[in-house]
C-alpha atoms as a PDB file:
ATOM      1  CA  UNK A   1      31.853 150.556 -29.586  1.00  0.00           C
ATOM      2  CA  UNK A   2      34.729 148.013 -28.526  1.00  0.00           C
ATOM      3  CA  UNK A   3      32.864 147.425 -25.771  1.00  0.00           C
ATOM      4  CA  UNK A   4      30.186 146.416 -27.237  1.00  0.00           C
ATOM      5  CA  UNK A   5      31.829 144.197 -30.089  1.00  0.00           C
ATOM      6  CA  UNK A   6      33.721 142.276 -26.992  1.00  0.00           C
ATOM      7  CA  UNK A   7      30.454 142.122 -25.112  1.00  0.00           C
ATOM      8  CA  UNK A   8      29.580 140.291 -28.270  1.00  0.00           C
ATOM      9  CA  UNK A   9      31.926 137.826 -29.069  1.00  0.00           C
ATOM     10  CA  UNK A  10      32.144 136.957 -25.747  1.00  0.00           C
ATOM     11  CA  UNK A  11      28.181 135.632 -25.747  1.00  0.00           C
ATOM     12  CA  UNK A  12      28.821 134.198 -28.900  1.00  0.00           C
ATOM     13  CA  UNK A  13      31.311 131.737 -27.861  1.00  0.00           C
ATOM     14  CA  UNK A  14      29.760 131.083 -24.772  1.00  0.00           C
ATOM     15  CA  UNK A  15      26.430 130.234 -26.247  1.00  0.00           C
ATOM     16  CA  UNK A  16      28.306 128.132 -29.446  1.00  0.00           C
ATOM     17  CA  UNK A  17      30.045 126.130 -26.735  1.00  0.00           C
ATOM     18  CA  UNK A  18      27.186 124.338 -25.770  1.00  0.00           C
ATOM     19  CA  UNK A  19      25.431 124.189 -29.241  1.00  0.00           C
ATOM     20  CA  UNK A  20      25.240 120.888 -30.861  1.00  0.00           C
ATOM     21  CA  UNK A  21      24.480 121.729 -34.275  1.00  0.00           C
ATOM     22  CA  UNK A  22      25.288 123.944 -37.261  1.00  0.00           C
ATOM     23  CA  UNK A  23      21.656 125.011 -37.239  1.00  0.00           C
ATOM     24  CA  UNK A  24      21.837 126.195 -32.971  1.00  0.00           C
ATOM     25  CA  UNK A  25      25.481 128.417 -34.487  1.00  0.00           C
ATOM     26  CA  UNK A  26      22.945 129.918 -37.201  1.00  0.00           C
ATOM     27  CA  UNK A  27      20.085 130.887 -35.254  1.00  0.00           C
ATOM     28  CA  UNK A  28      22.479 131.831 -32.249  1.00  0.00           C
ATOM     29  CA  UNK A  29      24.676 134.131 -34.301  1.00  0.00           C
ATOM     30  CA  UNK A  30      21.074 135.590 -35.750  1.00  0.00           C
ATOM     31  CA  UNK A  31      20.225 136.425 -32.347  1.00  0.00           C
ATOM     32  CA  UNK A  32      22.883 138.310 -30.955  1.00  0.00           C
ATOM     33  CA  UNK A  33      23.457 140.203 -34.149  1.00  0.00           C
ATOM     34  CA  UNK A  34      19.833 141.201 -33.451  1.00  0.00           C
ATOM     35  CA  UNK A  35      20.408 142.228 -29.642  1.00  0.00           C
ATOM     36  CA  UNK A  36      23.902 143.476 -29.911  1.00  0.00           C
ATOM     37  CA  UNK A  37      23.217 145.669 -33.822  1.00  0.00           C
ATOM     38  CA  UNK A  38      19.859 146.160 -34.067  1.00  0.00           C
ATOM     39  CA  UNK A  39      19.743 143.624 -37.404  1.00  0.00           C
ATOM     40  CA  UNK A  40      16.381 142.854 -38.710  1.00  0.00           C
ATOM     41  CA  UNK A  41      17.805 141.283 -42.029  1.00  0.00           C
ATOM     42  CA  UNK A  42      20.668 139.021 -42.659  1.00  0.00           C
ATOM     43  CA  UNK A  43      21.501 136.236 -45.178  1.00  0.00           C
ATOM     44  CA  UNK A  44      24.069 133.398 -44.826  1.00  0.00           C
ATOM     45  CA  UNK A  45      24.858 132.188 -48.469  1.00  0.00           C
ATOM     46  CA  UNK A  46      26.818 129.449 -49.219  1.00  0.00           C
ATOM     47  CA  UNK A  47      28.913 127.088 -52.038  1.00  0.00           C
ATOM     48  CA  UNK A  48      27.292 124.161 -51.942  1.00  0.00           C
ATOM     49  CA  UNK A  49      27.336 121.883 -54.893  1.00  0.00           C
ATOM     50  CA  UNK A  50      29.133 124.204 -57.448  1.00  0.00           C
ATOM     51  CA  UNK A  51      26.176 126.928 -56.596  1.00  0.00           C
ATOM     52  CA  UNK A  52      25.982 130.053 -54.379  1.00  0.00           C
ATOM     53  CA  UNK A  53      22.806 128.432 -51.576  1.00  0.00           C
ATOM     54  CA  UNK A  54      21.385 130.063 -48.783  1.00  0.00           C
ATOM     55  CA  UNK A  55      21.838 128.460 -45.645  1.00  0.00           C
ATOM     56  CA  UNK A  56      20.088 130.720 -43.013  1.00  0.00           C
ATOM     57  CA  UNK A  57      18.149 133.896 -43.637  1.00  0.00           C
ATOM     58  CA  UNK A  58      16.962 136.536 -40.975  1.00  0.00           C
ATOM     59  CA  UNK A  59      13.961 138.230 -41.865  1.00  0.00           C
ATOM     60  CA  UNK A  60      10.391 139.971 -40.351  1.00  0.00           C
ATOM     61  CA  UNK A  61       9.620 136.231 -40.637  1.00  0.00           C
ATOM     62  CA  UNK A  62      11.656 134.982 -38.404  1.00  0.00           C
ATOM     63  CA  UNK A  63      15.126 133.009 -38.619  1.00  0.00           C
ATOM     64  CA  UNK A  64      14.786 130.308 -41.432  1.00  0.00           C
ATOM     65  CA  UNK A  65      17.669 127.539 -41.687  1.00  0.00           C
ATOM     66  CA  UNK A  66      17.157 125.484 -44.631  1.00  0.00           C
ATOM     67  CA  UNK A  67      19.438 122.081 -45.506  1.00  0.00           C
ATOM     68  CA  UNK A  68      19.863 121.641 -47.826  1.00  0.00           C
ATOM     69  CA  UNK A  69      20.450 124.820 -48.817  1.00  0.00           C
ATOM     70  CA  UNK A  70      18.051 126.976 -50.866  1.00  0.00           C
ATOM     71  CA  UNK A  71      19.356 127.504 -54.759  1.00  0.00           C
ATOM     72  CA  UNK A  72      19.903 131.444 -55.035  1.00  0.00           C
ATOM     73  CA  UNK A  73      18.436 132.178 -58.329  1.00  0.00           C
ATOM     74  CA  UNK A  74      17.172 136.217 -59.874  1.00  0.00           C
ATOM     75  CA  UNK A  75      13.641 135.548 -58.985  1.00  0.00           C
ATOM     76  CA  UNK A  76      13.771 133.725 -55.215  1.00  0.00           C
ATOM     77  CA  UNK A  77      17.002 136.320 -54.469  1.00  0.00           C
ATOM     78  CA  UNK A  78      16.539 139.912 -56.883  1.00  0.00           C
ATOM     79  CA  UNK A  79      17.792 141.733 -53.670  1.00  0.00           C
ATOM     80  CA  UNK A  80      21.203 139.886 -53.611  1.00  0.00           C
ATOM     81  CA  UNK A  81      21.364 137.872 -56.689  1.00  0.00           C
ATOM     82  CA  UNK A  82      23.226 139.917 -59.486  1.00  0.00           C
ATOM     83  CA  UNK A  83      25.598 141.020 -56.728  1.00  0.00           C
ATOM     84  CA  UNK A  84      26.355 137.568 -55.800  1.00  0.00           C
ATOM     85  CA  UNK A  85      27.034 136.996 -59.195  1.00  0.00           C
ATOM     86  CA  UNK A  86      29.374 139.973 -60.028  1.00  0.00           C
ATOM     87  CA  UNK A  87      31.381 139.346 -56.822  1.00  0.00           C
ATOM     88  CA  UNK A  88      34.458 137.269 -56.171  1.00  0.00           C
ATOM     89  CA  UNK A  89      35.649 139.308 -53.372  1.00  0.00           C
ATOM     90  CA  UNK A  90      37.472 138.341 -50.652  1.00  0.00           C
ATOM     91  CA  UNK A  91      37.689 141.864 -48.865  1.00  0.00           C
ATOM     92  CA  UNK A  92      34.637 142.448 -46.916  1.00  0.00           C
ATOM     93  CA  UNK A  93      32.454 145.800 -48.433  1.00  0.00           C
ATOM     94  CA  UNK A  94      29.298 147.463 -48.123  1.00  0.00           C
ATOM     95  CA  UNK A  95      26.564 148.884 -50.115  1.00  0.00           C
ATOM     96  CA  UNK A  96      24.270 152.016 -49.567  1.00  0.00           C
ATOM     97  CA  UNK A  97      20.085 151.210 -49.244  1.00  0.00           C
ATOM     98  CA  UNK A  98      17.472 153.988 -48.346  1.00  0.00           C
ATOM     99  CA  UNK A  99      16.580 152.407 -45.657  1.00  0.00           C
ATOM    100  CA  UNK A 100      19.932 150.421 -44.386  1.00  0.00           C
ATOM    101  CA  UNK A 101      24.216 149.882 -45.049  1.00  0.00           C
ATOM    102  CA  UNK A 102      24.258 146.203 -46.122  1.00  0.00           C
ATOM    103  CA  UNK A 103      27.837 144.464 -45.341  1.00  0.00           C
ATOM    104  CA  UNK A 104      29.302 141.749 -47.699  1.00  0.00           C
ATOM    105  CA  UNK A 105      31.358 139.689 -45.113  1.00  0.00           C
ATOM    106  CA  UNK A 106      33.333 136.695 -47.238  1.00  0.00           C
ATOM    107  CA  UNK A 107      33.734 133.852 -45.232  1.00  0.00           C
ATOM    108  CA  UNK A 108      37.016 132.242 -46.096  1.00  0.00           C
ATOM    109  CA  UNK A 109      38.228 128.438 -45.596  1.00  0.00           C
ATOM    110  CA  UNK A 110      41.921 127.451 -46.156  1.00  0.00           C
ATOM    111  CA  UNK A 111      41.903 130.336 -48.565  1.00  0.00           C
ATOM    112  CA  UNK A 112      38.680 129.263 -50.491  1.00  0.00           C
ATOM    113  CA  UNK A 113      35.744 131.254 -50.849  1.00  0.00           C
ATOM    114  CA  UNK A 114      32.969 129.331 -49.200  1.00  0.00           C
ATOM    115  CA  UNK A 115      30.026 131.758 -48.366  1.00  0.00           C
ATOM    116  CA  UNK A 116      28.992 135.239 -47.460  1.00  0.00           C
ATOM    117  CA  UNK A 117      27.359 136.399 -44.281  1.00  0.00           C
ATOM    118  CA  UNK A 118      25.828 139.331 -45.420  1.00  0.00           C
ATOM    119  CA  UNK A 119      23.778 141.589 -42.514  1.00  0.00           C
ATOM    120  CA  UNK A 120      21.441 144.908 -43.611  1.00  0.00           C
ATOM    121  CA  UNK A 121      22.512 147.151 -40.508  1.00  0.00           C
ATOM    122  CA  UNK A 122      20.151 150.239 -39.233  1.00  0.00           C
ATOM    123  CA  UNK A 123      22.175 153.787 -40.580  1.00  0.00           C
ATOM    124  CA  UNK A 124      21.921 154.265 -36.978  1.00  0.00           C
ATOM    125  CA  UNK A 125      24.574 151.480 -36.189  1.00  0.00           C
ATOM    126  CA  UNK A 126      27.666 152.565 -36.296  1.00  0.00           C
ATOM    127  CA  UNK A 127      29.844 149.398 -36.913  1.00  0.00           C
ATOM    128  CA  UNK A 128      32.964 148.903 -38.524  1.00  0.00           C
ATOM    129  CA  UNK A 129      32.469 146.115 -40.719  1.00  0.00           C
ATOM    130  CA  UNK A 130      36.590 144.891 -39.932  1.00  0.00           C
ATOM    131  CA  UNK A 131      35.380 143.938 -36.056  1.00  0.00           C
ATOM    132  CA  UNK A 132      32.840 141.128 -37.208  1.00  0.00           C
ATOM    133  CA  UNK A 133      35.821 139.105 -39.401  1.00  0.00           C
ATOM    134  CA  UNK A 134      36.474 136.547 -36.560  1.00  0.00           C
ATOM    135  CA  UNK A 135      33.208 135.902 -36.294  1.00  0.00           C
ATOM    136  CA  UNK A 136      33.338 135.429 -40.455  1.00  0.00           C
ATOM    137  CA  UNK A 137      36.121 132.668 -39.444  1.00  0.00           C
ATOM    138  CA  UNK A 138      34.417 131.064 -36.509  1.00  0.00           C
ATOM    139  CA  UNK A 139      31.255 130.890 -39.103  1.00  0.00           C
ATOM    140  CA  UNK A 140      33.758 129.374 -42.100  1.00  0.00           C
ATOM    141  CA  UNK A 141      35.048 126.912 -39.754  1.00  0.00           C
ATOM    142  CA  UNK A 142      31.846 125.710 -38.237  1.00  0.00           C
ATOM    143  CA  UNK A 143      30.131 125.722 -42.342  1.00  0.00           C
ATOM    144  CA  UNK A 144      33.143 123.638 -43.558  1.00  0.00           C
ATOM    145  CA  UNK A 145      32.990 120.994 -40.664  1.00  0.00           C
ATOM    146  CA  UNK A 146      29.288 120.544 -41.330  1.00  0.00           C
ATOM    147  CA  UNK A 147      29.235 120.465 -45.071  1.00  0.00           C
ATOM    148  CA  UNK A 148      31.975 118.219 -44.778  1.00  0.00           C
ATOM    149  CA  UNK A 149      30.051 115.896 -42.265  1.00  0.00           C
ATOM    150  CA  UNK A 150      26.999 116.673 -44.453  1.00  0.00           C
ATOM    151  CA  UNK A 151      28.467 115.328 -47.649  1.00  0.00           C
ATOM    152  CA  UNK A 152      30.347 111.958 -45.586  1.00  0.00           C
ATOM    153  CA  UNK A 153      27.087 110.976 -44.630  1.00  0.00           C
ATOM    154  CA  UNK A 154      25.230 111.575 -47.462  1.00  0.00           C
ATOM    155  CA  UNK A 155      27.877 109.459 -49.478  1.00  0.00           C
ATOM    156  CA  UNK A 156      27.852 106.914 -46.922  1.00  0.00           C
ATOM    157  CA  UNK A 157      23.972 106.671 -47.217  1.00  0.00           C
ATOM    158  CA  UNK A 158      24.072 106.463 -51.087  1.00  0.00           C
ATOM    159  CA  UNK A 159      26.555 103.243 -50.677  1.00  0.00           C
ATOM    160  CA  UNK A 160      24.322 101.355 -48.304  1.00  0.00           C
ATOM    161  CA  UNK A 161      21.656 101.695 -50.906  1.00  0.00           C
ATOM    162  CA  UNK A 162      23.653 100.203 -53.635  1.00  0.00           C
END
């Protein structure tokens, strides 16, 4: 299994080294979690303007990256919503579904809470949910520059208007 979690991270950083956007790191990451675990669902949520937003979601629909991101609320998010809610964790943990283990992954930023990557792996994958916290960091990072840049431009838009 080491093997294959190196075998990961190393097309992961190969692939986000010539990606131009936070949207390529999304669908990227999406991909190789599908090729490399077997993932048919995952869900990157994050704290964007005082509210838990998701930014990317993985689906039978296909990879959808929304900015701005999508307000989490009980009725667009009943699978994830209340546990959102009731979480302030910064320890990554899994829950138990018939059909699939679903990993909470925090993603942490100068020791702020700033999102979740959370990924519905098969019962057949075996992964220990402690390998994938780098790539929670490399996410963080990459989510903080970009909000960051997000919200500098957005400001700087809203003063050439006045």
């Amino acid at each position: 299994m080491k093997k294959h979690v190196d075998l990961f991270y190393q097309n992961i950083t190969k692939q986000w080294g010539s990606a131009h956007s936070l949207r390529t790191i999304c669908e990227l990451t999406c991909r190789n979690l599908i090729e490399f675990f077997d993932v048919h669902h995952c869900q990157l949520i994050v704290a964007y303007k005082g509210h838990w937003q998701s930014l990317v979601q993985l689906n039978e629909a296909g990879i959808q990256y929304s900015f701005p991101p999508v307000v989490i609320s009980e009725e667009t998010h009943a699978d994830i919503y209340q546990s959102l809610i009731g979480k302030n964790s910064t320890h990554p943990f899994t829950t138990s579904h018939c059909d699939f283990h679903r990993a909470w992954l925090p993603l942490l930023r100068r020791e702020q809470h700033i999102g979740w990557l959370i990924i519905d792996f098969p019962h057949t994958a075996k992964v220990d949910i402690e390998t994938l916290s780098q790539l929670c960091t490399l996410l963080a990072t990459e989510i903080d520059a970009d909000l960051l840049s997000q919200t500098i431009k957005t400001e700087n838009s809203s003063r050439q208007h006045v």
